[in-house]
Protein backbone atom coordinates (compact mmCIF):
# COMPACT_ATOMS: atom_id res chain seq x y z
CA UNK A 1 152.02 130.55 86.27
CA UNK A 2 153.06 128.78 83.18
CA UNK A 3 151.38 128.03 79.98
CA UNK A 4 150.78 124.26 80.84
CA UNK A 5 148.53 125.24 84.17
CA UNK A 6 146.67 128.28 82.48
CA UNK A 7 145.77 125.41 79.76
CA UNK A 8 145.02 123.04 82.31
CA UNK A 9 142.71 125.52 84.37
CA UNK A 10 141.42 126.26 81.14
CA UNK A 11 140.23 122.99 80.45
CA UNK A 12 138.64 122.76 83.78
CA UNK A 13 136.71 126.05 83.31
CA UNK A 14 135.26 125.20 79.98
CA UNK A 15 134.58 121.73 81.74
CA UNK A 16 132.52 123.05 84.66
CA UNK A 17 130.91 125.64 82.49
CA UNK A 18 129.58 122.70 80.03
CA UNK A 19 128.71 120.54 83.01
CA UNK A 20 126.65 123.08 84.77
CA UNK A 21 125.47 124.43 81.59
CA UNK A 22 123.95 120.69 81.22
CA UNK A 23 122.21 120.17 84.39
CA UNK A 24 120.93 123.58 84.87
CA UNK A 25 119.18 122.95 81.60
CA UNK A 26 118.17 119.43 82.59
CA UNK A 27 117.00 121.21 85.59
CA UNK A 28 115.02 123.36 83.89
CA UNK A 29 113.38 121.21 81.55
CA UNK A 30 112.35 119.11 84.16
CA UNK A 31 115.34 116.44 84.57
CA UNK A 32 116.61 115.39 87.61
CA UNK A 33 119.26 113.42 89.37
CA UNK A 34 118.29 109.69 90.94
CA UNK A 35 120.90 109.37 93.21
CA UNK A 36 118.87 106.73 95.66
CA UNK A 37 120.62 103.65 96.77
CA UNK A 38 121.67 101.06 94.95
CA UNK A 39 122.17 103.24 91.73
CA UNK A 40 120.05 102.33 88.75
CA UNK A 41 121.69 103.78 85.65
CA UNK A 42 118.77 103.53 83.82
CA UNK A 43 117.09 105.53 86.30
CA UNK A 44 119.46 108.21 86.56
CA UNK A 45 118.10 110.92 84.97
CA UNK A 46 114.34 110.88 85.71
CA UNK A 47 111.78 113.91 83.96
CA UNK A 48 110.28 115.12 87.05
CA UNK A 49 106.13 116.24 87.56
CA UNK A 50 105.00 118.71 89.46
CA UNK A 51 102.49 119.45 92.36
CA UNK A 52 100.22 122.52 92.27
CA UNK A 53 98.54 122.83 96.05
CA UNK A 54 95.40 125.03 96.99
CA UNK A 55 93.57 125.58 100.33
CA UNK A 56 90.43 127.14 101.76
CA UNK A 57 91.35 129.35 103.94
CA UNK A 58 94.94 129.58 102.20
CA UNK A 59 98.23 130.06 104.02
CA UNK A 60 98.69 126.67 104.99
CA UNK A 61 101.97 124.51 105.30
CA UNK A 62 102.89 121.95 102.88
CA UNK A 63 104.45 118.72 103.74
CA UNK A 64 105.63 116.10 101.91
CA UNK A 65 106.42 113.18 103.72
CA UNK A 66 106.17 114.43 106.95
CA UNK A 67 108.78 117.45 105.71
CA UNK A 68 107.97 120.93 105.12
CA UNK A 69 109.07 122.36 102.28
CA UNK A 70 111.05 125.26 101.80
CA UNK A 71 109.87 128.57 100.23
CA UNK A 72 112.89 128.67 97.86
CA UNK A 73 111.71 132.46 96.44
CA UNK A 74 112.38 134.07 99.61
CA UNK A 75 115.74 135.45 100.84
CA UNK A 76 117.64 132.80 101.78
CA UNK A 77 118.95 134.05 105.55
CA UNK A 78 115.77 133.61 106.40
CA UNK A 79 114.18 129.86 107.00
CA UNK A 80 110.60 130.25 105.49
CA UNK A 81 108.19 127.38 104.67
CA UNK A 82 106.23 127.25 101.74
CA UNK A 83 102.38 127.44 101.63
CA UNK A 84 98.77 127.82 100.12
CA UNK A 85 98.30 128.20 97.21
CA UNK A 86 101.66 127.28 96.12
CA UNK A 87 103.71 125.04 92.94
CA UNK A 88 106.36 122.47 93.60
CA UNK A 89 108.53 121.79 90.72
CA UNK A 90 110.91 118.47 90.11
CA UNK A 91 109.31 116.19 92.17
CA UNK A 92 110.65 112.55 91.57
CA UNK A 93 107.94 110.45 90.31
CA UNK A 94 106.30 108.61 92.99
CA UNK A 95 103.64 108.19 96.09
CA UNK A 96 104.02 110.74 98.51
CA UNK A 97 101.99 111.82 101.75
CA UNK A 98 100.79 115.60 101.14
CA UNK A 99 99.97 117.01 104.59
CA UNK A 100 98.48 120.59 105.07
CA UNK A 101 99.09 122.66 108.61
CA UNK A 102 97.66 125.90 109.68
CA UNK A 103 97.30 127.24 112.98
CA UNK A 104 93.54 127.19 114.29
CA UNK A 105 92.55 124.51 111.79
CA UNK A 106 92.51 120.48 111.49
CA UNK A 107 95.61 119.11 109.74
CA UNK A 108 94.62 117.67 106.36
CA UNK A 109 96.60 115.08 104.92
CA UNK A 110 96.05 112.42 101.61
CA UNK A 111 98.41 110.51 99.49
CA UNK A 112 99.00 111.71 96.23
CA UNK A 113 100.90 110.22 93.04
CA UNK A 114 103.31 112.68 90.89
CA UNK A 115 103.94 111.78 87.00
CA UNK A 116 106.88 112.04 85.22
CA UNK A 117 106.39 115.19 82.69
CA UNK A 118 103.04 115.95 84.17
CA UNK A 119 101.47 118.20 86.94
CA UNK A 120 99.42 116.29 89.90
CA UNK A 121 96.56 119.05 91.19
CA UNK A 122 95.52 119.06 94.82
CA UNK A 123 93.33 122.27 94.52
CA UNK A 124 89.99 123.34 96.34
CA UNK A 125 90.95 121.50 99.73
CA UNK A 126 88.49 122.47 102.46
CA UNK A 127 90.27 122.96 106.39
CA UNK A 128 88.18 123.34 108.82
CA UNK A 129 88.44 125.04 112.15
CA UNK A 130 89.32 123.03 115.56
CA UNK A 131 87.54 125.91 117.54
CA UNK A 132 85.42 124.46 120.46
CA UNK A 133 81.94 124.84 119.97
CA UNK A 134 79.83 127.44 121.75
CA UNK A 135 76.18 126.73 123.36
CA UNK A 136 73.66 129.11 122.04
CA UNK A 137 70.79 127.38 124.24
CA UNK A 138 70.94 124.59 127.03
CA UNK A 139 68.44 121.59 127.34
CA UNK A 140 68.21 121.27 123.40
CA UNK A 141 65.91 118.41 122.47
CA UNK A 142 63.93 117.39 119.24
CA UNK A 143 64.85 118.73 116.06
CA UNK A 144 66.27 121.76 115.01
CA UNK A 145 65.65 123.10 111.62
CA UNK A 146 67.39 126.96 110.42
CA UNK A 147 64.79 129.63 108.85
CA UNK A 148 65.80 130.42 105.18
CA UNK A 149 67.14 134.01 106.04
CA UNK A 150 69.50 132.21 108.54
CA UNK A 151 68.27 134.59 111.34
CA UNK A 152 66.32 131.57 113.35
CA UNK A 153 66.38 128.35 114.98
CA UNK A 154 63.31 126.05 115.61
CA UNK A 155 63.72 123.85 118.02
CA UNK A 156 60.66 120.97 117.18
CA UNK A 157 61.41 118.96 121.03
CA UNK A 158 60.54 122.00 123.31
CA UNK A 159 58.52 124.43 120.38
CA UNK A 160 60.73 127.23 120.59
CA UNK A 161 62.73 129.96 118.65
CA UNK A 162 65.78 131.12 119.26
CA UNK A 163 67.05 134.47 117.42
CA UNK A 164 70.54 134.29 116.70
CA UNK A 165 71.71 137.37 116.59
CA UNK A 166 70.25 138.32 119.95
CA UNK A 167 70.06 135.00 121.49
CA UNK A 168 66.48 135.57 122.03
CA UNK A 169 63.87 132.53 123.26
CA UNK A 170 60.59 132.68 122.40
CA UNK A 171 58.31 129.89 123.21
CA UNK A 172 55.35 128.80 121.07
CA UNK A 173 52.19 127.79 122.26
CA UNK A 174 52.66 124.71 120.16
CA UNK A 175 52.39 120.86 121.13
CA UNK A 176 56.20 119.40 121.72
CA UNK A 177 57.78 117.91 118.78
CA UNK A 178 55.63 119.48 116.25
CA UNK A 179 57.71 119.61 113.34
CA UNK A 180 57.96 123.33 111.74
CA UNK A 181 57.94 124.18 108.38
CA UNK A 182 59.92 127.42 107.84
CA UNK A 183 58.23 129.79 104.81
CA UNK A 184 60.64 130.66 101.94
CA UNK A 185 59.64 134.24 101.14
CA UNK A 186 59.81 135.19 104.64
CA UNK A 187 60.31 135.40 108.28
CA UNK A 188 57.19 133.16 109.03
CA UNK A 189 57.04 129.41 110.19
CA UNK A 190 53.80 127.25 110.01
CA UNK A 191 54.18 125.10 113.23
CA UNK A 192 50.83 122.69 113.58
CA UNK A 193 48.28 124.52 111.83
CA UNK A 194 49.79 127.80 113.72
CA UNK A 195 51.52 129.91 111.11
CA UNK A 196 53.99 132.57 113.25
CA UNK A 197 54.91 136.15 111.76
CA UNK A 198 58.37 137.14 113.71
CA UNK A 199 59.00 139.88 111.91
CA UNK A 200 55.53 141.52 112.90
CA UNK A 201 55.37 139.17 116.31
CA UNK A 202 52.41 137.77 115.48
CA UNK A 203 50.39 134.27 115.12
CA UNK A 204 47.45 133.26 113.39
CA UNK A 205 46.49 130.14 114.35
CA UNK A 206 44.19 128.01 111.65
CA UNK A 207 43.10 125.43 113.70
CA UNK A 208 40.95 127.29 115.90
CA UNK A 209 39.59 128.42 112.98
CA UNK A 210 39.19 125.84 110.58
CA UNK A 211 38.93 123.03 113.15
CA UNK A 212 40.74 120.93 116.00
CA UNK A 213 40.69 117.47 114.32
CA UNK A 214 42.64 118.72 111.04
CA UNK A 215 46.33 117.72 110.62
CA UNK A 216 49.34 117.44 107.82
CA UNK A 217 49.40 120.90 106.98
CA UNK A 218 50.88 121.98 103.88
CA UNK A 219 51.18 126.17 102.78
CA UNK A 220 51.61 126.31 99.11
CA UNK A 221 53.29 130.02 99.39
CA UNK A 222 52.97 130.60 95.31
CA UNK A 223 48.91 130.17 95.36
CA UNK A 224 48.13 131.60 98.94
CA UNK A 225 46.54 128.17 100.15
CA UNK A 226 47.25 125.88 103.63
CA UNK A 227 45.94 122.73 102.71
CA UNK A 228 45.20 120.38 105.51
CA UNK A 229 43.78 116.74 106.03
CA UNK A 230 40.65 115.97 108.34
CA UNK A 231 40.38 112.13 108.55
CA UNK A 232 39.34 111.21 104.64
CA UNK A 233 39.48 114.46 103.04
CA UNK A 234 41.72 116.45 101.88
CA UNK A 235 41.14 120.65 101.83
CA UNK A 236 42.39 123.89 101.42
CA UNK A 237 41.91 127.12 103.19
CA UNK A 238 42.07 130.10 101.10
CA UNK A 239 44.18 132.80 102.87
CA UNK A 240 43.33 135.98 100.92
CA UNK A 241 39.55 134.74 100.88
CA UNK A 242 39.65 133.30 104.31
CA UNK A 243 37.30 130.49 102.90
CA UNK A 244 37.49 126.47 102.99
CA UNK A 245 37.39 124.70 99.73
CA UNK A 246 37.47 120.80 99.63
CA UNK A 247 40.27 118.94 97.10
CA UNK A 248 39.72 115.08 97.48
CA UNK A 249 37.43 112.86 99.65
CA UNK A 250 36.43 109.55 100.21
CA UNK A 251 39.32 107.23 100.37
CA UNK A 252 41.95 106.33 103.00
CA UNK A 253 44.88 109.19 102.35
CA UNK A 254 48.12 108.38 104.02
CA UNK A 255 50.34 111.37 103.15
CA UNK A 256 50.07 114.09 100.27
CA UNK A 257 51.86 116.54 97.97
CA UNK A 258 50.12 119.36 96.91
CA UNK A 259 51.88 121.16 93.32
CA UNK A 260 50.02 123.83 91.61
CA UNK A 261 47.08 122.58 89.89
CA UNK A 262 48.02 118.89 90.98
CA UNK A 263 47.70 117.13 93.92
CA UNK A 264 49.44 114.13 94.82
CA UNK A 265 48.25 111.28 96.70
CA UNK A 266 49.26 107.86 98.89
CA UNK A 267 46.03 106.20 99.26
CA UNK A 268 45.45 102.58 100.95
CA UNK A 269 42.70 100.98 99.20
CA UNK A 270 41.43 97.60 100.63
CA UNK A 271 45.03 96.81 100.97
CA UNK A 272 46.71 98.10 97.81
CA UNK A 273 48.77 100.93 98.53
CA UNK A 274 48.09 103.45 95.39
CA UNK A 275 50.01 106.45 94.59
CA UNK A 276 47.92 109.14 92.58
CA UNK A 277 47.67 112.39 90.38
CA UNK A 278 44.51 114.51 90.76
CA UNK A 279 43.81 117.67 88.47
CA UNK A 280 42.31 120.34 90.98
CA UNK A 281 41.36 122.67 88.19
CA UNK A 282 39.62 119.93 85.95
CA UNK A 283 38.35 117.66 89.54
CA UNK A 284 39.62 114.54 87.99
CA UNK A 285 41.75 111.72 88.49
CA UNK A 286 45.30 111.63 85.19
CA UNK A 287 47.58 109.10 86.25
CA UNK A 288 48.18 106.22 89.32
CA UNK A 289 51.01 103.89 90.22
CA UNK A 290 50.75 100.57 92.60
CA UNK A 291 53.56 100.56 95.38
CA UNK A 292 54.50 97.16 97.40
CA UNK A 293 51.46 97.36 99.86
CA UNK A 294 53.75 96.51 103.28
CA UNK A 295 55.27 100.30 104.05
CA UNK A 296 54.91 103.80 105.77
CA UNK A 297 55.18 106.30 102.99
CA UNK A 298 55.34 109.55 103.25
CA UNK A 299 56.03 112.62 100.54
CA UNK A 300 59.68 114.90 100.99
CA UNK A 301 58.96 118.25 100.10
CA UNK A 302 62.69 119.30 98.68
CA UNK A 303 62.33 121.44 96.09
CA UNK A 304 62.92 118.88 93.50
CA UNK A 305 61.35 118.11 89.87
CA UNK A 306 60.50 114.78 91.19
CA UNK A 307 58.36 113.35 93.22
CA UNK A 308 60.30 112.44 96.73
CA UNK A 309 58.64 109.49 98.16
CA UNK A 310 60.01 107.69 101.08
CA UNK A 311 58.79 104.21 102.48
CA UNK A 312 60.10 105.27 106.38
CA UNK A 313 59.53 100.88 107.12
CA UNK A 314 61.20 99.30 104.26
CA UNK A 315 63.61 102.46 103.82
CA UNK A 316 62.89 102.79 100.25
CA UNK A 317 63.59 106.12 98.37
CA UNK A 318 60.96 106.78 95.48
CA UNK A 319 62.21 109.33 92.68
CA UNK A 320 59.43 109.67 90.19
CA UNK A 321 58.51 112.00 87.43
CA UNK A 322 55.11 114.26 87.86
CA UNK A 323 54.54 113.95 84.43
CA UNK A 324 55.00 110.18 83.98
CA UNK A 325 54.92 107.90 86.60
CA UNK A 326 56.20 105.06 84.88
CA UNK A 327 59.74 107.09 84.73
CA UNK A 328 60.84 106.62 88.55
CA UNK A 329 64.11 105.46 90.59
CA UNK A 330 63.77 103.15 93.36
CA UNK A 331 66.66 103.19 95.88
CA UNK A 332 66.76 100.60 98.93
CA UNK A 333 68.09 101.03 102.40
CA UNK A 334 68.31 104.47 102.14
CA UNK A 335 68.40 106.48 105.45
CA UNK A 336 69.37 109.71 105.04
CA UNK A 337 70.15 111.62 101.73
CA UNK A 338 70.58 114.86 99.75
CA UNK A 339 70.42 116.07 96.02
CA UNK A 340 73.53 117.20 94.51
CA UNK A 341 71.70 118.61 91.79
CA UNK A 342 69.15 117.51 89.28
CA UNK A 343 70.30 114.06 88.46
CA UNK A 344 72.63 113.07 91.45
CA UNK A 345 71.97 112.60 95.47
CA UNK A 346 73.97 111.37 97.96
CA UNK A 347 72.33 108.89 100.54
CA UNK A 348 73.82 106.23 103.42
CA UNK A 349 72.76 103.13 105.21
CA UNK A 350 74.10 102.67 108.47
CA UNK A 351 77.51 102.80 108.21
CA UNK A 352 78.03 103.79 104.26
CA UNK A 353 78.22 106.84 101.64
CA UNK A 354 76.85 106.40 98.25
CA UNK A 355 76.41 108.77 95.27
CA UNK A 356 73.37 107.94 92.97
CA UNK A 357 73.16 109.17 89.53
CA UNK A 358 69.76 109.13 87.77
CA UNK A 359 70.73 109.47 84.48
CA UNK A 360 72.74 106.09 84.37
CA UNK A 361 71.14 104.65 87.42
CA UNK A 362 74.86 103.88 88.27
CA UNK A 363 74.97 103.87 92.20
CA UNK A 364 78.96 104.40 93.82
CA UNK A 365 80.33 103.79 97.38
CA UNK A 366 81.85 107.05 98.37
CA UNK A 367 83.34 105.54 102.49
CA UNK A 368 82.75 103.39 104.89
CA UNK A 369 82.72 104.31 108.14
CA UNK A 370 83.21 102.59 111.80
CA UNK A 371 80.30 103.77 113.12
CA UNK A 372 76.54 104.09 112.70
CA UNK A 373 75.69 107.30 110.16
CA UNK A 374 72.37 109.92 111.33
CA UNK A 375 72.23 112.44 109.04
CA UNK A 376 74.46 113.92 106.09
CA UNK A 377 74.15 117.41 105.05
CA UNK A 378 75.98 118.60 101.78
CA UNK A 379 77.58 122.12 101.65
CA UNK A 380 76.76 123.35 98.17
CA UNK A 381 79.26 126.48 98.56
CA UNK A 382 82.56 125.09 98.86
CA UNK A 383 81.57 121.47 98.08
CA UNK A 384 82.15 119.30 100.58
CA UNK A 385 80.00 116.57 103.19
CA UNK A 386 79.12 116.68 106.75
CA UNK A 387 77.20 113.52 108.34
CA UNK A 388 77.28 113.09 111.75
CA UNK A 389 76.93 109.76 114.01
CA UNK A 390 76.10 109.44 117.66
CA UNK A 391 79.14 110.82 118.98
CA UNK A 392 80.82 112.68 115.81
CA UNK A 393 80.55 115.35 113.83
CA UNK A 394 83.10 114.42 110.46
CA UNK A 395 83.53 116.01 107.34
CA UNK A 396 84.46 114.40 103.81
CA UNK A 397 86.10 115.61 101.07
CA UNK A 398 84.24 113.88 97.86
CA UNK A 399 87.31 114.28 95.38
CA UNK A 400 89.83 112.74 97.79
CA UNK A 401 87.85 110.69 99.95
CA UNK A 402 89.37 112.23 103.06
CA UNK A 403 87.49 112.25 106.29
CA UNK A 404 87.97 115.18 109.42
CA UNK A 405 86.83 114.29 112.61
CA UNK A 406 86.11 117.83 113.58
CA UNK A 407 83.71 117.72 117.41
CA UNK A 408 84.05 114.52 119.25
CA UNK A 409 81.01 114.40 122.07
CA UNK A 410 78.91 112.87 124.56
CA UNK A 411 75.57 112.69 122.32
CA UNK A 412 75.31 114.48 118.81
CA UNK A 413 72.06 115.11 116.91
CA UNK A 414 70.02 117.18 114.32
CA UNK A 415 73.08 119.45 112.48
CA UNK A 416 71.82 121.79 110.52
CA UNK A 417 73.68 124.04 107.98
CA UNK A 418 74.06 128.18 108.00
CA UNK A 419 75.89 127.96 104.91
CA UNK A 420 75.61 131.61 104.45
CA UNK A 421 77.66 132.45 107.49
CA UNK A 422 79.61 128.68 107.53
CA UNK A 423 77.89 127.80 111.01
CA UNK A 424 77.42 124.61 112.24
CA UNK A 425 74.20 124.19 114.55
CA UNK A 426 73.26 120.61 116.57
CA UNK A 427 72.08 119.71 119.90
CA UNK A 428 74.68 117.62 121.98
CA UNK A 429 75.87 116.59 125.90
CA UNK A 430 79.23 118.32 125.87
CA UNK A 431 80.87 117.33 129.34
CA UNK A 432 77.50 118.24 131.47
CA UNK A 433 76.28 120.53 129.39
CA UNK A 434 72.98 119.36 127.28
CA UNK A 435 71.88 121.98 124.75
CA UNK A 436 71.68 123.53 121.66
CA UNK A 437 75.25 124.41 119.82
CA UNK A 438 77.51 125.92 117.00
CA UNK A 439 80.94 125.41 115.30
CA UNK A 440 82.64 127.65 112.59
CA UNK A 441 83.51 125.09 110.08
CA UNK A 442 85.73 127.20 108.20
C-alpha cells in the first residue's frame, strides 16, 4: 500500500472519528437529526424532550403512535418492548398518541405534547381490570351502602345483609327501603329506629320502646344519644341512661342535624322556610338563616366542617359554616357530588363533571358525557373518579381527562366503593341475571 492511500485512509479515519465524535455528542446532549420530508435546514438539528411514563399496576406497554417501543437496555438478540415505569429519551418535539397495554387490563391511551429541552411526565396513570364481574347476591334492589370495616353490605330495597367474606344473608325485620345508617366505631347499623349488633348477633330495637310514630333517626356515636323526631318535636334517647329527654318542640321541623351541643334545624314557619342553630346545653335559640321557601331540604351527614344542605326539588347544594351562617356556598343543579377535601367537591348535572372550589368560589367543567350521570364516587387512594349512568360503569382520570368504560350492562345502579380491598359493588341485569355485584378495579 503506498504512502498516498495510507494518507488518504488516514484522512477518512480522522474524518469518521470527528463525525461520529459530533453526533454521538449531539446525541447525548439531546440533539437530533430531522430528516422528515421536504428537508428544512433550519430544522435539522432539533434539541429533543423527553417522556417519563408510570402505571398502576406497572409493567405495561408503551406506545407511541400506535408503535411499541423498544427496550433498548436489553440484549439486543432478543426483541423486548419497553414498559412501566420507564424514560424515553430524544423524542422529536411534537403531539404524539401515548397508549398503555397490559394483559388483563383496559388499554389506556391520551395525547401528549413533548418540548424541546424539557421532560413531558405521564406518571400516576390508573389501569383498571377488564375482569367480568361476579354476583355476590341475585334479585338486588334498593340501595346498597358498605359498613366502614368493609366486611358488610346493606341492601336498603329488600332489608338485608350480606357478609362478604362468607357470602352470608341475613334478613332484617325491617320495612323495605329503609335506608341504613352504618356506625363508625363498629360492626353495628341503625336501620329504622332498629340498631343491629353483628358482631354479637343481636338487635335492639328503639321503637318498640320509645314509640311507633317516631321517625328520622339520628345516633350521635361520640355522646351515646339516638335522637329521633315524633311529629313537632324533636328528642333524644339516652342509651347509657335508657331515658327520653326532649331537644326542640313546637314548630314544623322538616329535617335536622344534630352536632354536639348544637342542633340544627329546617323549620317551615307560615311559609318561610328557616334554617336554625339551637344551643342544647344553654336551651336557646344563636343564629337563623331564611332559604327560598319553594324546596325539599334535607341535611347530608358527610363528615364535613360545614353544614351539607341539599334542596332535593330545586337541586340546590347548601355549604354553610356552623359558626356563621352568613359564610355559605350555594351550588345549583347539583345531583350528585363528593368532597375532595376541605375546600373542593366534585358534583354533576345530568350529563356533566364539575370541580368546585370554596376558597375562590371558582367552579370548572371537568367532561361531558353522552349520557345521563347517577352517581360519582371518588377514590381517595389512588385518585381517580368513578360515576356510573344507566348502563355504564366509567372511570376518569382528573389530570388527563381520560375516560374507561370499564362494565357495559343491562341496568346499573347504587356503586359503592371498598377502597380498602379496590372492590367495586352495584346492583345490575347482567344478561338475565338481576342482582347484587363486584368488579376488581385494579
Amino acid at each position: 500500500m503506498s504512502k498516498k492511500v495510507r494518507d488518504y485512509l488516514f484522512l477518512i479515519f480522522i474524518t469518521l472519528f470527528i463525525g461520529a465524535t459530533v453526533i454521538i455528542s449531539l446525541y447525548a446532549s439531546g440533539y437530533k437529526l430531522n430528516l422528515s420530508w421536504p428537508l428544512k435546514f433550519n430544522r435539522l438539528l432539533i434539541k429533543t424532550g423527553m417522556l417519563t411514563v408510570d402505571s398502576q399496576p406497572s409493567g405495561a406497554v408503551v406506545y407511541l403512535n400506535d408503535h411499541p417501543r423498544g427496550d433498548t437496555t436489553l440484549r439486543f438478540w432478543r426483541k423486548e418492548y419497553l414498559t412501566t415505569a420507564a424514560k424515553i429519551k430524544n423524542l422529536l418535539p411534537g403531539e404524539y398518541v401515548l397508549r398503555l397495554e397490559k394483559t388483563g387490563y383496559w388499554p389506556f391511551q391520551k395525547r401528549i405534547t413533548i418540548l424541546s429541552g424539557q421532560t413531558t411526565f405521564a406518571e400516576e396513570i390508573n389501569l383498571f381490570r377488564s375482569d367480568e364481574p361476579l354476583l355476590v347476591a341475585t334479585t338486588g334492589q334498593g340501595e346498597v351502602s358498605l359498613s366502614f370495616d368493609h366486611k358488610y353490605l346493606y341492601e336498603s330495597g329488600a332489608s338485608r345483609l350480606i357478609n362478604l367474606k362468607g357470602s352470608q344473608i341475613k334478613k332484617l325485620a325491617a320495612t323495605a327501603d329503609t335506608p341504613g345508617t352504618w356506625l363508625k366505631n363498629s360492626e353495628k347499623i341503625l336501620v329504622g329506629g332498629q340498631l343491629f349488633d353483628l358482631e354479637k348477633n343481636s338487635q335492639i330495637n328503639y321503637r318498640e320502646i320509645i314509640g311507633a310514630e317516631t321517625t328520622n333517626w339520628h345516633l350521635d356515636e361520640s355522646d351515646n344519644r339516638l335522637f329521633y323526631q315524633n311529629k313537632n318535636t324533636i328528642s333524644y334517647f339516652r342509651l347509657d341512661q335508657r331515658v327520653s329527654l326532649v331537644a326542640l318542640s313546637g314548630e314544623n321541623y322538616l329535617t335536622y342535624e344534630p352536632r354536639g351541643d348544637d342542633l340544627f334545624t329546617v323549620v317551615n314557619d307560615q311559609g318561610k322556610i328557616i334554617l336554625k342553630k339551637y344551643s342544647l346545653k344553654e336551651q336557646k335559640l344563636l343564629a337563623e338563616l331564611t332559604l327560598p321557601s319553594i324546596g325539599q331540604y334535607k341535611f347530608i351527614s358527610d363528615g364535613q366542617k360545614r353544614l351539607t344542605l341539599y334542596d332535593q326539588q330545586n337541586k340546590t347544594l347548601y355549604l354553610i359554616n356552623p359558626t356563621d351562617f352568613n359564610t355559605k356556598t350555594v351550588i345549583q343543579n347539583v345531583f350528585g357530588w363528593q368532597w375532595l377535601n376541605e375546600e373542593t367537591i366534585i358534583y354533576n348535572n345530568n350529563w356533566e363533571l364539575y370541580t368546585y372550589n370554596l376558597g375562590d368560589n371558582n367552579s370548572l367543567l371537568i367532561t361531558r358525557f353522552s349520557e345521563k350521570i347517577e352517581k360519582i364516587i371518588w377514590h381517595q387512594a389512588n385518585n381517580y373518579l368513578i360515576f356510573s349512568t344507566a348502563k355504564n360503569l366509567n372511570t376518569i382520570d382528573l389530570t388527563s381527562g381520560t375516560i374507561t368504560t370499564i362494565l357495559r350492562a343491562d341496568q346499573i345502579s347504587s356503586p359503592v366503593l371498598d377502597d380498602k380491598n379496590d372492590y367495586l359493588y352495584f346492583l345490575a341485569g347482567i344478561g338475565k341475571q338481576i342482582g347484587i355485584y363486584k368488579i376488581v378495579l385494579q
